[in-house]
N, C-alpha and C. Protein backbone atom coordinates (compact mmCIF):
# COMPACT_ATOMS: atom_id res chain seq x y z
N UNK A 1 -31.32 -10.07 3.86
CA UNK A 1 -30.74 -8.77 4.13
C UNK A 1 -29.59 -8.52 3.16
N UNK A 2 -29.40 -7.34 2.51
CA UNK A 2 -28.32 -6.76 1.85
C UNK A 2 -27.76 -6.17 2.05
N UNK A 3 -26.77 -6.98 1.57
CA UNK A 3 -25.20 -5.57 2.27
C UNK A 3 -24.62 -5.05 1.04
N UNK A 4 -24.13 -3.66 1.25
CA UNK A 4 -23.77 -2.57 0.44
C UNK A 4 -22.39 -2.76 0.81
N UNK A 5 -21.41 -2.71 -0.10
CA UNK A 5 -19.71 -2.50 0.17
C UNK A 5 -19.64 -1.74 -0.25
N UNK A 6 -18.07 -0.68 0.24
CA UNK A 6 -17.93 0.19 -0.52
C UNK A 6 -17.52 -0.33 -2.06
N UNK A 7 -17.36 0.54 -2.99
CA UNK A 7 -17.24 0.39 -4.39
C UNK A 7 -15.52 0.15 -4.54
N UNK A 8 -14.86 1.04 -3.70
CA UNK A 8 -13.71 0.94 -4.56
C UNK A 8 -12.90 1.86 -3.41
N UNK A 9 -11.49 1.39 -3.02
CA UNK A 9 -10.76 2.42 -2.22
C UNK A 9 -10.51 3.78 -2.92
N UNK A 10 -10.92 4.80 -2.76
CA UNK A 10 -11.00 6.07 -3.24
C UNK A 10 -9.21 6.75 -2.92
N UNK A 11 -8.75 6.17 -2.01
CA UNK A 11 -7.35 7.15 -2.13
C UNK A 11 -7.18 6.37 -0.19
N UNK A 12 -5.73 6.08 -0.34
CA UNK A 12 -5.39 6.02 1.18
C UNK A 12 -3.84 7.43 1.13
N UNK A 13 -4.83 8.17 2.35
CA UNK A 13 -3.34 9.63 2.35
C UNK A 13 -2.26 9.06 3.40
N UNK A 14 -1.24 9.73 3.46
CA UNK A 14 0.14 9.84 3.80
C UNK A 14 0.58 10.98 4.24
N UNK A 15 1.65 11.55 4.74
CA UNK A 15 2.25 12.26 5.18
C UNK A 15 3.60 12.38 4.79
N UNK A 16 4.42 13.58 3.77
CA UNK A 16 5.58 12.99 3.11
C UNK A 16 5.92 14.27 3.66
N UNK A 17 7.46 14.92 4.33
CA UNK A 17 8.04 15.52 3.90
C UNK A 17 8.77 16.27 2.76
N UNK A 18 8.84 15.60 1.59
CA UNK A 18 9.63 15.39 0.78
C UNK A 18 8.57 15.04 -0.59
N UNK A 19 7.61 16.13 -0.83
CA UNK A 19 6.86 15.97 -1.97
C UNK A 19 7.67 14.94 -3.62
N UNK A 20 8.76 15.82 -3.83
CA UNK A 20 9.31 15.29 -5.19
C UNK A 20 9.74 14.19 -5.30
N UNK A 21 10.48 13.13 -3.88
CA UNK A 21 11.24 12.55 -3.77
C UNK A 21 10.01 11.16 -3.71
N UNK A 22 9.18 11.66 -3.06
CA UNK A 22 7.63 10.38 -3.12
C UNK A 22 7.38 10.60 -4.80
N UNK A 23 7.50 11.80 -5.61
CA UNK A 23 6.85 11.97 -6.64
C UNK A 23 7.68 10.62 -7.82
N UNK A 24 9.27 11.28 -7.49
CA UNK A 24 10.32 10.20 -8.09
C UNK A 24 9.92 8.47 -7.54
N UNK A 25 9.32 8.38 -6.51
CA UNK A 25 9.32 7.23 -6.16
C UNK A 25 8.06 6.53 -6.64
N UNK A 26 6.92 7.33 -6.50
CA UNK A 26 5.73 6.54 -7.52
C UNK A 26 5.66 6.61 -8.88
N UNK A 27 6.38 7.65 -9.59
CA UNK A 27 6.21 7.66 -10.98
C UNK A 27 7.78 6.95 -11.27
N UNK A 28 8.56 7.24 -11.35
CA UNK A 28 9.51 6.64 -11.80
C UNK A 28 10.04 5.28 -11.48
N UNK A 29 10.13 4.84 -10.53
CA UNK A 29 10.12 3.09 -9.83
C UNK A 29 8.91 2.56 -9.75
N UNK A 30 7.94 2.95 -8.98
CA UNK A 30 7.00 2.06 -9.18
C UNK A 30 5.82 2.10 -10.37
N UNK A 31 5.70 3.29 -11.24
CA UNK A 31 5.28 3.40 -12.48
C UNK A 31 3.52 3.68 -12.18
N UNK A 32 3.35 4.63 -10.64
CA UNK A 32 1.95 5.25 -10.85
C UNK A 32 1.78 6.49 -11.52
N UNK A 33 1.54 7.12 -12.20
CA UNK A 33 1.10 8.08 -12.51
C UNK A 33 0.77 9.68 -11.62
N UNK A 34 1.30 10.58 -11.23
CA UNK A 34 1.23 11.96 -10.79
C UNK A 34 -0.62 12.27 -11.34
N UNK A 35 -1.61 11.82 -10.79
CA UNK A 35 -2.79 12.59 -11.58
C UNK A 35 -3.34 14.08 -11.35
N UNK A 36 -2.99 14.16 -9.82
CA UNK A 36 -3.29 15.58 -9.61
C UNK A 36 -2.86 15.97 -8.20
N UNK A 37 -2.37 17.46 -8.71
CA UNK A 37 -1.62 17.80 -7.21
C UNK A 37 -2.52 19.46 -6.89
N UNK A 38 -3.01 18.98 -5.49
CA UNK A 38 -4.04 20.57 -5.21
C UNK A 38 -3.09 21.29 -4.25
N UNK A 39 -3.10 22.55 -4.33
CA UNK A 39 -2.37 23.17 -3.52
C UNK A 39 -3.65 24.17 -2.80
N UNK A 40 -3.49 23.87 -1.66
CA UNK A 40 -4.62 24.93 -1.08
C UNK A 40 -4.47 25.52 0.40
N UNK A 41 -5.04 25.81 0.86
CA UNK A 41 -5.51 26.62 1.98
C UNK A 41 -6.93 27.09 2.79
N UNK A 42 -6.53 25.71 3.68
CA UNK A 42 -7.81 25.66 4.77
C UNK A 42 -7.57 26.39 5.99
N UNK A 43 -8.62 26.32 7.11
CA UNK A 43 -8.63 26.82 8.20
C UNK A 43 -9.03 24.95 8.74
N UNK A 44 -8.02 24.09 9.22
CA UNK A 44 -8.22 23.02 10.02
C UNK A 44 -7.86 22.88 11.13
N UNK A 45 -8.19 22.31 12.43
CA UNK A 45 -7.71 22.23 13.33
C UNK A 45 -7.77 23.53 13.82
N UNK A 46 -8.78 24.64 14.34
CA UNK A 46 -8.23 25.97 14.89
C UNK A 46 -7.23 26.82 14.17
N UNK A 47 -6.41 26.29 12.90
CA UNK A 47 -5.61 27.35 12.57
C UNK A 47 -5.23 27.21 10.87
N UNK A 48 -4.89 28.40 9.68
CA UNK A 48 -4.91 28.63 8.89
C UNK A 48 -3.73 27.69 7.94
N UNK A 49 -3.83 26.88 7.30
CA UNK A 49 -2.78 25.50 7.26
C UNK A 49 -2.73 25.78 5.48
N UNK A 50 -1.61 26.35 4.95
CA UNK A 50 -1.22 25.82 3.63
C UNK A 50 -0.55 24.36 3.28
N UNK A 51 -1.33 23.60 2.17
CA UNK A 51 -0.51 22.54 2.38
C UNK A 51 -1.00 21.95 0.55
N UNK A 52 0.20 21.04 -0.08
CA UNK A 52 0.04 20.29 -1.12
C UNK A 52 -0.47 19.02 -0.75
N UNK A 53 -1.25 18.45 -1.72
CA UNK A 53 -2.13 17.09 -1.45
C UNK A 53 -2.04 16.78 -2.60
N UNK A 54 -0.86 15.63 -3.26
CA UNK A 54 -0.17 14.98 -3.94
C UNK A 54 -1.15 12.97 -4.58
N UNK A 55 -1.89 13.28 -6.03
CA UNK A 55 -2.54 11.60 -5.86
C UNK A 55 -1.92 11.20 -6.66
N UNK A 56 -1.59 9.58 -6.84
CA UNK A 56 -1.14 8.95 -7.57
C UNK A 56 -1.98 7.85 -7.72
N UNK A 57 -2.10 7.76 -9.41
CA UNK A 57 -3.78 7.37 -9.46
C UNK A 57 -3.08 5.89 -10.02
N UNK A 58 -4.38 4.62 -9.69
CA UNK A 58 -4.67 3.33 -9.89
C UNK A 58 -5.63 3.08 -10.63
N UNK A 59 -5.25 1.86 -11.47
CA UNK A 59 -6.23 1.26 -12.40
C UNK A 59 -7.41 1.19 -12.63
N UNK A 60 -7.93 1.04 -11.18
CA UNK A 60 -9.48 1.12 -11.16
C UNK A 60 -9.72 2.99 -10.42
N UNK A 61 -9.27 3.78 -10.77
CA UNK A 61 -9.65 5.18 -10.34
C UNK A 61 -9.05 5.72 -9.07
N UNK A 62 -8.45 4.44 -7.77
CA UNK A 62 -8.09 4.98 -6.70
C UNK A 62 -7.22 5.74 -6.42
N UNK A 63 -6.19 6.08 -5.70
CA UNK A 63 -5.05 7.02 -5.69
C UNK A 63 -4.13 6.33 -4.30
N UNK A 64 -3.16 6.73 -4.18
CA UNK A 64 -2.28 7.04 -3.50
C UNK A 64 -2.34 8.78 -2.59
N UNK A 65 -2.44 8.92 -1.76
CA UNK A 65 -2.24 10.54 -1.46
C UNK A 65 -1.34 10.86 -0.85
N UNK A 66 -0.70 12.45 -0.40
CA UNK A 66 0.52 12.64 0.33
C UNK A 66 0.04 13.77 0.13
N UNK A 67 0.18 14.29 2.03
CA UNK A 67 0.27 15.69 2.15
C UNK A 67 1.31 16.09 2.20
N UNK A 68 1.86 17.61 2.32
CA UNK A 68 2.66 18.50 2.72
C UNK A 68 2.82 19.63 3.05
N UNK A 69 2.75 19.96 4.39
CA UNK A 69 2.33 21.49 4.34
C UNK A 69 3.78 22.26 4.45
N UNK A 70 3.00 23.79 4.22
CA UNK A 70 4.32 24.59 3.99
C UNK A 70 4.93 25.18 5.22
N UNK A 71 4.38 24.85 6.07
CA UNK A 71 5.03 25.52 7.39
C UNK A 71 5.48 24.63 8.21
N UNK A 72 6.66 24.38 8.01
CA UNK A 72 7.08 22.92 9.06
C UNK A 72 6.57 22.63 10.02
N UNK A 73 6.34 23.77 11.02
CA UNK A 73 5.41 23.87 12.43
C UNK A 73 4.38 22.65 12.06
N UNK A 74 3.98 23.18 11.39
CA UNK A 74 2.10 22.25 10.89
C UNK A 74 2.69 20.78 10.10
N UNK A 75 3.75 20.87 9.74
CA UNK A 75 4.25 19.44 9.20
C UNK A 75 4.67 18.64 10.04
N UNK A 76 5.30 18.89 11.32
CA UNK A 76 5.23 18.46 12.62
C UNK A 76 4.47 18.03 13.11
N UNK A 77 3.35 18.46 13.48
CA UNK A 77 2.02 18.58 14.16
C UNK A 77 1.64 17.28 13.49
N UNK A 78 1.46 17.02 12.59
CA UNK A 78 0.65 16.03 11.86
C UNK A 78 1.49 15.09 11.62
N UNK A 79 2.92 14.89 11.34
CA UNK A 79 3.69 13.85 11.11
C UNK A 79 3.45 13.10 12.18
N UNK A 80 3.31 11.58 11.38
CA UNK A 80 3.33 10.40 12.44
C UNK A 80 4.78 9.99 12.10
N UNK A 81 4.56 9.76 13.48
CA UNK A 81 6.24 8.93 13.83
C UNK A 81 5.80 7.27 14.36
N UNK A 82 5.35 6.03 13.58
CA UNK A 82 4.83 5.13 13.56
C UNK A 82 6.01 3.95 13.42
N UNK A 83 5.74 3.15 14.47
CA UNK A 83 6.52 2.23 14.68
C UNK A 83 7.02 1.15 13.50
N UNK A 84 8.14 1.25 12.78
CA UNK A 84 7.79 0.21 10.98
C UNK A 84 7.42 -1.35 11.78
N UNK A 85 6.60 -1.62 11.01
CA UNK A 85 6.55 -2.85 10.60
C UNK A 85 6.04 -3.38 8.84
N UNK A 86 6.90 -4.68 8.74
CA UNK A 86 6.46 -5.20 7.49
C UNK A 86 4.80 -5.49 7.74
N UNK A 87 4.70 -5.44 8.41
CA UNK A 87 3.14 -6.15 8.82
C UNK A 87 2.40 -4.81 8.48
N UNK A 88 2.38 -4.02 8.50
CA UNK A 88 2.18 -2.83 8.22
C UNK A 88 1.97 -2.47 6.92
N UNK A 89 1.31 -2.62 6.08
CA UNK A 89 1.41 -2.41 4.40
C UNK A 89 0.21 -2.41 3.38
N UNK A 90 0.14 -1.57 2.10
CA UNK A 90 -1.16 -1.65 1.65
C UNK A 90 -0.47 -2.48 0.61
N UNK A 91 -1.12 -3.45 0.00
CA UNK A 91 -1.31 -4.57 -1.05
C UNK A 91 -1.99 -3.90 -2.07
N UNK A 92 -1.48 -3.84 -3.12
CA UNK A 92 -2.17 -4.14 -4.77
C UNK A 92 -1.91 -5.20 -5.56
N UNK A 93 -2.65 -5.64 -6.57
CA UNK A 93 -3.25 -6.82 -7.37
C UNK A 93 -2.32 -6.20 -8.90
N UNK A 94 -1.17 -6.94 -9.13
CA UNK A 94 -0.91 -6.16 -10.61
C UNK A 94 -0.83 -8.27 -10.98
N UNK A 95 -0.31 -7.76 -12.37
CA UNK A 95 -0.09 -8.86 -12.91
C UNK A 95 1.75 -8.94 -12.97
N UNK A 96 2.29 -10.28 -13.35
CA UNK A 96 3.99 -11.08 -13.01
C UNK A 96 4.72 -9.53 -13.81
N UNK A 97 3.69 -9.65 -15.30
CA UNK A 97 4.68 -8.66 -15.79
C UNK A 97 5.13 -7.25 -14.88
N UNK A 98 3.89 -6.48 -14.60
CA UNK A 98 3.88 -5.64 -13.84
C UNK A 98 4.90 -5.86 -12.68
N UNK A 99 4.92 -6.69 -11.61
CA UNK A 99 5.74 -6.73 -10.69
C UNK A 99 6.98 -7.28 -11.13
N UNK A 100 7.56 -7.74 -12.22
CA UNK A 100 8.49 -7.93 -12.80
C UNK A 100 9.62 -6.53 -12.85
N UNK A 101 8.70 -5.83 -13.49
CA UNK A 101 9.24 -4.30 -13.95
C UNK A 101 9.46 -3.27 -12.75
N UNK A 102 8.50 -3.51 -11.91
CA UNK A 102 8.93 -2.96 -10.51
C UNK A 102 9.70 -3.24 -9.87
N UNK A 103 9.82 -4.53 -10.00
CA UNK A 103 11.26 -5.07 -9.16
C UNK A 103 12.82 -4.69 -9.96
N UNK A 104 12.38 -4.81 -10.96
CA UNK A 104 14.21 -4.07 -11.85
C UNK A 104 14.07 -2.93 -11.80
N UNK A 105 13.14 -2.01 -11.63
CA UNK A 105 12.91 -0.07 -11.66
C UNK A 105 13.94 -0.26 -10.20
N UNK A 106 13.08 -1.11 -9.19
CA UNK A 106 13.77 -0.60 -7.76
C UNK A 106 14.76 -1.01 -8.01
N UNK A 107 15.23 -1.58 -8.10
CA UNK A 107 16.79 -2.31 -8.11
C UNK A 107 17.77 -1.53 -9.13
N UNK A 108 17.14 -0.98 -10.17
CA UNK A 108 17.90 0.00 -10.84
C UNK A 108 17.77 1.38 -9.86
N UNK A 109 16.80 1.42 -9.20
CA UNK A 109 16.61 3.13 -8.32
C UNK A 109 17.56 2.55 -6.94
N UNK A 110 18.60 1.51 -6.73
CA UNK A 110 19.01 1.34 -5.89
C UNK A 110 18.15 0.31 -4.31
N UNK A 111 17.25 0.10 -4.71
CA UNK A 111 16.41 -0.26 -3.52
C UNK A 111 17.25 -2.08 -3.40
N UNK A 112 17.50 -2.49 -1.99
CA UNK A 112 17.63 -3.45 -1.24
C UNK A 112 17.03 -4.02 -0.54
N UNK A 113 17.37 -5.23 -0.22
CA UNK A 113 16.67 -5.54 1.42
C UNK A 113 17.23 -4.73 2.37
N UNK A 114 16.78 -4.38 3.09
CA UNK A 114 15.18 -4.53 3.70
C UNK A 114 14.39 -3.62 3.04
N UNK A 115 14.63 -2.63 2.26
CA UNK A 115 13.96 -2.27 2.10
C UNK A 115 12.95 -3.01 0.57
N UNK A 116 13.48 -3.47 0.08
CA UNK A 116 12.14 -4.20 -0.93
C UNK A 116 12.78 -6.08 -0.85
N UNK A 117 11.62 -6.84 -1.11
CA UNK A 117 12.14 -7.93 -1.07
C UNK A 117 10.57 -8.89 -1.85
N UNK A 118 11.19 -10.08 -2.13
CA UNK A 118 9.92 -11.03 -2.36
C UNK A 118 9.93 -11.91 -1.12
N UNK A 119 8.29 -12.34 -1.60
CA UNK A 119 7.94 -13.43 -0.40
C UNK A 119 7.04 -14.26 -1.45
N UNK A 120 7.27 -15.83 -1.35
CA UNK A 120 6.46 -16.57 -2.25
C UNK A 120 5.43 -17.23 -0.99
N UNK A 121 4.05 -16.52 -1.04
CA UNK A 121 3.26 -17.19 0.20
C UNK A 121 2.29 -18.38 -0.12
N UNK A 122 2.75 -19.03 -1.61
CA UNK A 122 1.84 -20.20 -2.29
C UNK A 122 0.87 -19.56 -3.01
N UNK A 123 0.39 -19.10 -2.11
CA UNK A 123 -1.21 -19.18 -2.75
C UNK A 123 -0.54 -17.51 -3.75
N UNK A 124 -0.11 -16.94 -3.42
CA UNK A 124 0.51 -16.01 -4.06
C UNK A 124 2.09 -15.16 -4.12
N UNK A 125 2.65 -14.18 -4.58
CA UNK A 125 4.04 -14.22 -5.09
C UNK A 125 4.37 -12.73 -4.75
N UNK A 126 4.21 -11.59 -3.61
CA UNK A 126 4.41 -10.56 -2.93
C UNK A 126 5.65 -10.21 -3.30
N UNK A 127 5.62 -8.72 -3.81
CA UNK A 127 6.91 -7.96 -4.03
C UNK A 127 6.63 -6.62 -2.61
N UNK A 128 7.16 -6.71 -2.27
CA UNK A 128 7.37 -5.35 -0.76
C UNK A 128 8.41 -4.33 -1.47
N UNK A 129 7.55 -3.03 -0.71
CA UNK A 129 8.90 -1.64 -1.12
C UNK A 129 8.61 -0.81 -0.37
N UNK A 130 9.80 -0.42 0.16
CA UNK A 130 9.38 0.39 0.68
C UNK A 130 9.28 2.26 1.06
N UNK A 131 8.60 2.76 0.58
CA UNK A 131 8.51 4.19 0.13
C UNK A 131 9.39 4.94 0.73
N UNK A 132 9.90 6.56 0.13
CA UNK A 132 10.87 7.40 0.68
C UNK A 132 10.07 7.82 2.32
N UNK A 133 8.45 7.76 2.24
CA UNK A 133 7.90 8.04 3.56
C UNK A 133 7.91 6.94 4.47
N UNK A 134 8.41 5.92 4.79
CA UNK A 134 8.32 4.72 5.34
C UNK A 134 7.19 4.00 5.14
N UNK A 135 6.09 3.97 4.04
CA UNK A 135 5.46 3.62 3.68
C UNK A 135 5.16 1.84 3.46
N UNK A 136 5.11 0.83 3.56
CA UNK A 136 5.54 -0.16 3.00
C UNK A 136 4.00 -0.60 1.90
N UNK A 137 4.63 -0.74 0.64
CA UNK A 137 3.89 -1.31 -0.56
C UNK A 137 3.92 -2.54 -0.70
N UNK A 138 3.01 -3.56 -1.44
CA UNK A 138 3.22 -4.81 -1.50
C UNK A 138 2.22 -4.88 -2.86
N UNK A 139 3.14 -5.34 -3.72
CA UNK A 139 2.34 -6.14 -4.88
C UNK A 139 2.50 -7.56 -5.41
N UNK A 140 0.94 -8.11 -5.46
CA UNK A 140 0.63 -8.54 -5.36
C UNK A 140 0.23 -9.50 -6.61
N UNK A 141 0.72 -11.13 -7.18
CA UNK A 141 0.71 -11.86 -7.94
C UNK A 141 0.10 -13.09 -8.20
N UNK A 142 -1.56 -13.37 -8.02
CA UNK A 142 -2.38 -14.13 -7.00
C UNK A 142 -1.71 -15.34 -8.41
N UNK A 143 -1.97 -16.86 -7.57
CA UNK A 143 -1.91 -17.77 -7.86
C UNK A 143 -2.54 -18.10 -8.99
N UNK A 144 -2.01 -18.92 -10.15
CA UNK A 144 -3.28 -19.23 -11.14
C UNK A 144 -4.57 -19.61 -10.85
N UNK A 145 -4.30 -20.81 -9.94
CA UNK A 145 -5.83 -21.28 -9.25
C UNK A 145 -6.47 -20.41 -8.14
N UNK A 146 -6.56 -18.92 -8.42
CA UNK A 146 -6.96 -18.30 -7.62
C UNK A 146 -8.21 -18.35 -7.03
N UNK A 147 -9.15 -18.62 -7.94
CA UNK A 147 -10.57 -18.40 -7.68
C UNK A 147 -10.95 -20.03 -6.61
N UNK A 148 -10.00 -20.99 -6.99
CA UNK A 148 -10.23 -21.94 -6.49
C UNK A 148 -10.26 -22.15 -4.81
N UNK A 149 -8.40 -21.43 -4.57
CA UNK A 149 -8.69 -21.13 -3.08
C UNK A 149 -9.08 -20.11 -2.44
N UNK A 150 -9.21 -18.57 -3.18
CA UNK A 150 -10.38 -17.89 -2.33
C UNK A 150 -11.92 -19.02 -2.34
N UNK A 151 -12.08 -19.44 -3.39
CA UNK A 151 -13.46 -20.25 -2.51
C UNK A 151 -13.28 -21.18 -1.55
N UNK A 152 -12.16 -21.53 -1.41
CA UNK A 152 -12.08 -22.27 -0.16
C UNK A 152 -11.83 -21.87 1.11
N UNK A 153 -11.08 -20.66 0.81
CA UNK A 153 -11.33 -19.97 2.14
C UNK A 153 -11.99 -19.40 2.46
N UNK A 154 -13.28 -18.89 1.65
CA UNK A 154 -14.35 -18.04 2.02
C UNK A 154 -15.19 -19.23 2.62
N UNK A 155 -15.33 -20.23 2.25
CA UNK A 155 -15.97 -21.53 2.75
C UNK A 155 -15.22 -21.60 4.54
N UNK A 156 -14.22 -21.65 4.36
CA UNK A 156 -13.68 -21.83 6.21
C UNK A 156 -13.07 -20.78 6.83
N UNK A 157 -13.51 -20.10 5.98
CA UNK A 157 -13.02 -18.63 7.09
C UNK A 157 -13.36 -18.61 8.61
N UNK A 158 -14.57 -18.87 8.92
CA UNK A 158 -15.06 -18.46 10.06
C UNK A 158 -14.77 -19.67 11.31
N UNK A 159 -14.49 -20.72 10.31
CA UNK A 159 -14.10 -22.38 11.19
C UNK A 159 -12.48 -22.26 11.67
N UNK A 160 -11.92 -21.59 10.39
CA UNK A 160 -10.01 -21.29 10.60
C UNK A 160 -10.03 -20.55 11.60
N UNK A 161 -10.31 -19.23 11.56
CA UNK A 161 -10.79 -17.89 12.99
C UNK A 161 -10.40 -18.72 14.30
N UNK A 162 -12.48 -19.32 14.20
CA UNK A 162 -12.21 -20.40 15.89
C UNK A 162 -11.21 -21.12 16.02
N UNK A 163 -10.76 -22.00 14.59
CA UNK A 163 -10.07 -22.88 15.31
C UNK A 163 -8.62 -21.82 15.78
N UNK A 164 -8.04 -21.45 15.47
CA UNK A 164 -7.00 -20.06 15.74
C UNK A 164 -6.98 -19.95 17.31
N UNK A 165 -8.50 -19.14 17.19
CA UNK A 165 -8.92 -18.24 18.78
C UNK A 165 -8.39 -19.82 19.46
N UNK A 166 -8.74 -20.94 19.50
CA UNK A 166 -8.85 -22.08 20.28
C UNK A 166 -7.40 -22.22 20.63
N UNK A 167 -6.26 -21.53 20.23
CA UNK A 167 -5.44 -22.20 20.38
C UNK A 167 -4.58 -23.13 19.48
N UNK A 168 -5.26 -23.60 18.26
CA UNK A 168 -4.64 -24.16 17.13
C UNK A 168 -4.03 -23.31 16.09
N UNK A 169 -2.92 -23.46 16.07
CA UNK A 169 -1.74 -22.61 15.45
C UNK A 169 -1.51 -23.34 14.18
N UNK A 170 -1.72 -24.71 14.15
CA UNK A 170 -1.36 -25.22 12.63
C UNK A 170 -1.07 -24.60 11.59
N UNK A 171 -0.73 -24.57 10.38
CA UNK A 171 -0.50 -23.62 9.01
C UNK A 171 -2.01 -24.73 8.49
N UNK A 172 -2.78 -24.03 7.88
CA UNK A 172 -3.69 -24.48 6.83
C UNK A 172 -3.57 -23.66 5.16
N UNK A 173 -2.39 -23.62 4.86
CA UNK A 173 -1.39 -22.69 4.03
C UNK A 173 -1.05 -24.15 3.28
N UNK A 174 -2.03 -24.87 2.52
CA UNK A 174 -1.34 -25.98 1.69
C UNK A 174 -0.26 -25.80 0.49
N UNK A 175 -0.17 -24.11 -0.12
CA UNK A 175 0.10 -24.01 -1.35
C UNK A 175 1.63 -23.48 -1.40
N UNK A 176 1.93 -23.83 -0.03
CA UNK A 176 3.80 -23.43 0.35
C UNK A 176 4.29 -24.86 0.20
């Protein structure tokens, strides 16, 4: 039997108040690119909704998105008010240099803990930030021997799981 994956994350959207201030924050600190901003006007939800839909495009074609509509009423309506957590976060794959340069952009754009920080998790080297929308970013610096321990964990994925569900809490995290 064959399984079909999707190809590629096409865009994860957002909700920004503050179109320019996300715009300053992906192009200028974190160094994505503005690729295209639609301004339009649907009929969603029962009622007539102007709103900007803001992408910020990735290496392999995906985006970043952020709405904004023009009638606060309707910017309300749709704003999530979501509990932060770090646990909470989308991950990208750059390379040392790359997260190198992000980490002095933020730190020159003022960013701190909590709001950006590293985490060395062994097997890889996580930079966190976190967006003007409460967004939290994480990039991502996989280990040289990468290919080595994704095959090892694709090998015990499903044995780590049970043993977990069972009650065994151990770290199987050799590379800390």
């Amino acid at each position: 039997m064959s399984q079909t994956l999707p190809l590629r994350l096409h865009h994860h959207a957002w909700i920004t108040d503050d179109q320019e201030a996300t715009r300053r924050f992906y192009e200028d600190v974190i160094g994505l690119p503005l690729v295209a901003t639609w301004s339009e006007r649907d009929v969603l939800f029962g009622a007539e909704r102007a709103y900007s839909h803001t992408f910020y495009g990735l290496a392999d074609g995906g985006a970043l998105a952020f709405f904004q509509f023009a009638d606060p009423e309707d910017q309300r309506e749709f704003r999530t008010d979501v509990h932060f957590t770090p646990f909470r976060h989308i991950a990208f794959k750059v390379g040392r240099e790359t997260q190198d340069a992000m980490r002095e952009r933020a730190a020159e754009a003022g960013y701190a803990e909590p709001d950006t920080f590293v985490v060395d998790h062994g097997y890889c080297v996580s930079l966190y930030v976190t967006d003007p929308n409460g967004l939290m970013l994480e990039f991502v610096v996989d280990h040289p021997d990468v290919a080595r321990i994704d095959a090892e964990r694709r090998t015990t994925a499903h044995a780590d799981l049970a043993r977990w569900l069972a009650g065994d809490h151990t770290s199987n995290n050799t590379w800390r």
